[in-house]
N, C-alpha and C. Protein backbone atom coordinates (compact mmCIF):
# COMPACT_ATOMS: atom_id res chain seq x y z
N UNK A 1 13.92 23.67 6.90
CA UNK A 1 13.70 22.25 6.81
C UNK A 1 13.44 21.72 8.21
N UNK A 2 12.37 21.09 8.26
CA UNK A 2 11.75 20.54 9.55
C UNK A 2 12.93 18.77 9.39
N UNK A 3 13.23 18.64 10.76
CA UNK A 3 13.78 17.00 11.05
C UNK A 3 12.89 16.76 12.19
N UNK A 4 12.23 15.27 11.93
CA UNK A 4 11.23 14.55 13.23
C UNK A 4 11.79 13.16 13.14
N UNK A 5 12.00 12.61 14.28
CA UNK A 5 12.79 11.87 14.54
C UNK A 5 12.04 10.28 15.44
N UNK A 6 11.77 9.49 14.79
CA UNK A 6 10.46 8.42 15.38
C UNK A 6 11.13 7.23 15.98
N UNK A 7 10.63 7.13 16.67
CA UNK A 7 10.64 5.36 17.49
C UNK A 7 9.94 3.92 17.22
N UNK A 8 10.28 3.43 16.55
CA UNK A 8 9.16 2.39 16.23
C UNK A 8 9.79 1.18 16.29
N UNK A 9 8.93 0.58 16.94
CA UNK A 9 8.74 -1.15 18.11
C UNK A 9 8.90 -2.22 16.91
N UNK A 10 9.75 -2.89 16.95
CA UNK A 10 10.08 -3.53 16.26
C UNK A 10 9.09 -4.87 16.46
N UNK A 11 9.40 -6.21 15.82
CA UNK A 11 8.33 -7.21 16.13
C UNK A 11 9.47 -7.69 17.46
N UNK A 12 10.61 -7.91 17.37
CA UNK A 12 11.45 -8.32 18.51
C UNK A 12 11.73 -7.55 19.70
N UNK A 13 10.93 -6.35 19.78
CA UNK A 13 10.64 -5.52 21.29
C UNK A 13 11.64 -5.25 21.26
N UNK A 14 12.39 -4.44 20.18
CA UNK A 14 13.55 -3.31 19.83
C UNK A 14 13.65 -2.28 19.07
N UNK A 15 13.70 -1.19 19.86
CA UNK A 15 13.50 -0.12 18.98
C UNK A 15 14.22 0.63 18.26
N UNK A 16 13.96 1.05 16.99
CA UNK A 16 14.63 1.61 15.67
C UNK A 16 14.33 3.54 15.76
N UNK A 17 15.40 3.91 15.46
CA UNK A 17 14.97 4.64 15.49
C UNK A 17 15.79 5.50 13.87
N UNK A 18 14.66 6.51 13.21
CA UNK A 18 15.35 6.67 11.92
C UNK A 18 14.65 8.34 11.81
N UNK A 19 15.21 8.98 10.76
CA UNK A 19 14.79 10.41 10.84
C UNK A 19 14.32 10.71 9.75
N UNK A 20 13.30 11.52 9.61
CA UNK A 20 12.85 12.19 8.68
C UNK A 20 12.79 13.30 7.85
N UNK A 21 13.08 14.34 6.95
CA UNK A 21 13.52 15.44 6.48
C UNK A 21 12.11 16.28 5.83
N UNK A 22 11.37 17.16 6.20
CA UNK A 22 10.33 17.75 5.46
C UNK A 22 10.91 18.66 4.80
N UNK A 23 10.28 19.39 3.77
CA UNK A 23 10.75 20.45 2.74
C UNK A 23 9.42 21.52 2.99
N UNK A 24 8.97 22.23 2.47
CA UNK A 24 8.16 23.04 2.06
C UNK A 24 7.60 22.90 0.90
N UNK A 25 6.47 23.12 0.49
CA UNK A 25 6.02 22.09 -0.63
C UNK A 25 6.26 22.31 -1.91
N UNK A 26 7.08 23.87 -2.10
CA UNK A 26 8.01 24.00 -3.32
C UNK A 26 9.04 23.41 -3.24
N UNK A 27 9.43 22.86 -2.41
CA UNK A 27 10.88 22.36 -2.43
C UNK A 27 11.90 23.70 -1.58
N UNK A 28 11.70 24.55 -1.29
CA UNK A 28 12.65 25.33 -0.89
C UNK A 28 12.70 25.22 0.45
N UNK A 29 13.67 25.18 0.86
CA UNK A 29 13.94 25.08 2.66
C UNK A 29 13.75 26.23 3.47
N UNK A 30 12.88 26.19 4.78
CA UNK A 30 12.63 27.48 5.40
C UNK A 30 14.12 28.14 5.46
N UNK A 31 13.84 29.60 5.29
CA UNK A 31 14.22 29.88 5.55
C UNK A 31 14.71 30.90 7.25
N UNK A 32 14.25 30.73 8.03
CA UNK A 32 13.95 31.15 9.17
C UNK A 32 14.44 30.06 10.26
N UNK A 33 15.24 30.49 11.05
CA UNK A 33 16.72 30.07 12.45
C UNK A 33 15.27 29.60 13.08
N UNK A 34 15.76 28.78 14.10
CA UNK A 34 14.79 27.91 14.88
C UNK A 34 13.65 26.55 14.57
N UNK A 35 12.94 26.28 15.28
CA UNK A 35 12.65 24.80 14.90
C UNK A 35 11.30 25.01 14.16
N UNK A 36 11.22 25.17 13.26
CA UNK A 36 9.75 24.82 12.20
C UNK A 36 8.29 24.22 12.70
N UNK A 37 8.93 23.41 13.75
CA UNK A 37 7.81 22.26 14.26
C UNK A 37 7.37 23.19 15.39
N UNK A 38 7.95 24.17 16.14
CA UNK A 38 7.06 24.98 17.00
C UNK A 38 6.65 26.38 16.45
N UNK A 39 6.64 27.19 15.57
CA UNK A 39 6.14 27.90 14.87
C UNK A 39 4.84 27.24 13.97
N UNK A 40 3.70 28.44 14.39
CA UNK A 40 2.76 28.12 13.22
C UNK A 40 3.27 28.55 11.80
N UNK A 41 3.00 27.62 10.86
CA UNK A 41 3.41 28.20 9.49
C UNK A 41 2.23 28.54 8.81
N UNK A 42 1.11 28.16 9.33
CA UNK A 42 -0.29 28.40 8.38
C UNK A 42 -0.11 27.47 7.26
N UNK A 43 0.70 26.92 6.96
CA UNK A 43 0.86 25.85 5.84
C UNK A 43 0.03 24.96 5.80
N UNK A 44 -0.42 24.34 4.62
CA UNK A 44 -1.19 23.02 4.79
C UNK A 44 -0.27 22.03 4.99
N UNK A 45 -1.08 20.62 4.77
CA UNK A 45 -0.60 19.12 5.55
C UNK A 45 0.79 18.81 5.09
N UNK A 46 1.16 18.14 6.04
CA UNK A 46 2.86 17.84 5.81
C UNK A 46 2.89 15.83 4.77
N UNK A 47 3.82 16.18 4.36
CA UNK A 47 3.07 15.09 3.84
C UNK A 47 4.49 14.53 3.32
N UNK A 48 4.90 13.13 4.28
CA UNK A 48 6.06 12.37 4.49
C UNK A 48 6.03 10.90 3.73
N UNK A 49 7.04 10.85 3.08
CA UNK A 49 7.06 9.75 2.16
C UNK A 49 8.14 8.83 3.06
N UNK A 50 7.60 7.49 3.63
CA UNK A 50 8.13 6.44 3.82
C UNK A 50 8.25 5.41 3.34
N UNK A 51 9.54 4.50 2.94
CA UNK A 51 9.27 3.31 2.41
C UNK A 51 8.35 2.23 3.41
N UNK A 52 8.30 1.69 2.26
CA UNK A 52 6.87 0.58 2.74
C UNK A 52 7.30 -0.16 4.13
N UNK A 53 8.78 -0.68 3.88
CA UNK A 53 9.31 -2.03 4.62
C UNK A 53 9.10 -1.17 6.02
N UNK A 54 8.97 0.97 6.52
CA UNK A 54 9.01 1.27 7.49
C UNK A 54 7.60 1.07 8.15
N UNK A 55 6.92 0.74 7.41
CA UNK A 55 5.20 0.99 7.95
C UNK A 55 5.26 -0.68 8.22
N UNK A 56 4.77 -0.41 9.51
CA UNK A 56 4.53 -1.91 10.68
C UNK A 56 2.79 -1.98 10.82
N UNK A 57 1.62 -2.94 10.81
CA UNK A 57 0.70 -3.11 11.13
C UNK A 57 0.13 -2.69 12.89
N UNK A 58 -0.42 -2.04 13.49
CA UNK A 58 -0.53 -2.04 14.61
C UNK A 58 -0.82 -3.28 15.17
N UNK A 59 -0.27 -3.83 16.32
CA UNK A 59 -0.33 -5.12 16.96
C UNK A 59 -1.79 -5.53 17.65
N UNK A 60 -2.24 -4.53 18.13
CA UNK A 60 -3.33 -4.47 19.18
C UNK A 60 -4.64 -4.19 18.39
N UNK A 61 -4.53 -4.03 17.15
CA UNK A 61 -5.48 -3.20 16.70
C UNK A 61 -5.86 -3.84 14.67
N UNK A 62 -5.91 -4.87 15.18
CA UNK A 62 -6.02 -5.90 13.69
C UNK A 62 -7.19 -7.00 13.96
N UNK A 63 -8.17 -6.32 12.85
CA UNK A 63 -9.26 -6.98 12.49
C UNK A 63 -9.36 -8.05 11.51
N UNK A 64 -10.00 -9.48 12.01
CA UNK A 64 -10.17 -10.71 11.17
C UNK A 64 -11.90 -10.80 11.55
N UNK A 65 -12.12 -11.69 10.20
CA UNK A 65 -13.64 -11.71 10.55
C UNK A 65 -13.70 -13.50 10.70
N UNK A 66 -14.65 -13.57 11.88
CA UNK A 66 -14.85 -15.15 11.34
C UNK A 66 -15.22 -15.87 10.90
N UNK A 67 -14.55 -16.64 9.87
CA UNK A 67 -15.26 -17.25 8.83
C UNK A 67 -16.41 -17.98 8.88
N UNK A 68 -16.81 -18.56 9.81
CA UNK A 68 -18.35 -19.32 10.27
C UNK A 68 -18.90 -18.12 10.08
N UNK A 69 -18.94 -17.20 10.91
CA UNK A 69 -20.01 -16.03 10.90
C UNK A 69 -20.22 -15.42 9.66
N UNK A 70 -18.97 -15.16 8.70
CA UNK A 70 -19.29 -14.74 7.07
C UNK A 70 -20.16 -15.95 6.16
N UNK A 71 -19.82 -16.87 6.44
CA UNK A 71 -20.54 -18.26 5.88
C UNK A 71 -21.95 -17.83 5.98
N UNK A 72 -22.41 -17.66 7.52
CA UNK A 72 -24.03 -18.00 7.69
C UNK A 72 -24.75 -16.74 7.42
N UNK A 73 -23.83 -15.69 6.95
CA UNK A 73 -24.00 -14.38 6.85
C UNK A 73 -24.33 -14.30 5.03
N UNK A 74 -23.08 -14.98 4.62
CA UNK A 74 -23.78 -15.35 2.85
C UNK A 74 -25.07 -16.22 2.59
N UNK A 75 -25.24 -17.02 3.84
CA UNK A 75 -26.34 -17.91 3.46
C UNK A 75 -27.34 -17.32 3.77
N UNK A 76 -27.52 -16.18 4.96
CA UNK A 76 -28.63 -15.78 4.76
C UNK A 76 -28.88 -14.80 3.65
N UNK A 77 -28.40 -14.33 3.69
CA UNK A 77 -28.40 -13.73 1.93
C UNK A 77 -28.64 -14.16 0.97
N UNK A 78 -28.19 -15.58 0.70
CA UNK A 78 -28.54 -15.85 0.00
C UNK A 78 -29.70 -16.64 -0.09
N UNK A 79 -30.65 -16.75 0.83
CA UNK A 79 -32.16 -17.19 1.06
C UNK A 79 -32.79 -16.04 1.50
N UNK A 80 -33.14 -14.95 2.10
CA UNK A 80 -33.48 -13.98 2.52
C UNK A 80 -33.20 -12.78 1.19
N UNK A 81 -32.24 -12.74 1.25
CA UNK A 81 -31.78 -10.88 0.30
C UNK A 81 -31.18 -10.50 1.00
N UNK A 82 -30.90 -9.60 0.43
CA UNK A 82 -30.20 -7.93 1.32
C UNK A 82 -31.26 -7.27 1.92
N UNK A 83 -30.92 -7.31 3.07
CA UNK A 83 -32.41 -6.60 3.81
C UNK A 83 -31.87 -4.99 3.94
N UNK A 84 -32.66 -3.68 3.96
CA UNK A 84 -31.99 -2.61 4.25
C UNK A 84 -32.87 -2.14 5.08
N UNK A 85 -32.84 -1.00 6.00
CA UNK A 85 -33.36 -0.21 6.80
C UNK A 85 -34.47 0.35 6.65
């Protein structure tokens, strides 16, 4: 059983920190002494189930469109068409 252990920035510039437990994708726990995460296993993707409330939006990295520009963007469309390449 692999443990990874994350840091994540809270909105109040405090950090949480909480752990995670992987299995093997039968469910059976390695069996093999030492850390999982530095051995190749040849295994495919690891694949970690978090509750929702843990997943944060990236701060720096959030797209809005602006609404004037979608406006004149439907209007030309809608006098012009869909123009394509």
């Amino acid at each position: 059983m692999a443990h990874l252990s994350f840091n994540l920035l809270n909105t109040n510039s405090n950090f949480r920190t909480f752990s995670i437990k992987a299995t093997s994708s039968n469910g059976v726990p390695s069996s093999n002494s030492g850390s999982a995460l530095s051995k190749k296993s040849g295994g495919g993707p690891v694949i970690l189930e978090l509750p929702l409330d843990k997943i944060r939006r990236p701060l720096m990295r959030t797209r809005s469109n602006d609404p004037q520009k979608v406006q004149d963007l439907m209007d030309s469309i809608r006098v012009i068409g869909l123009q394509e390449p």
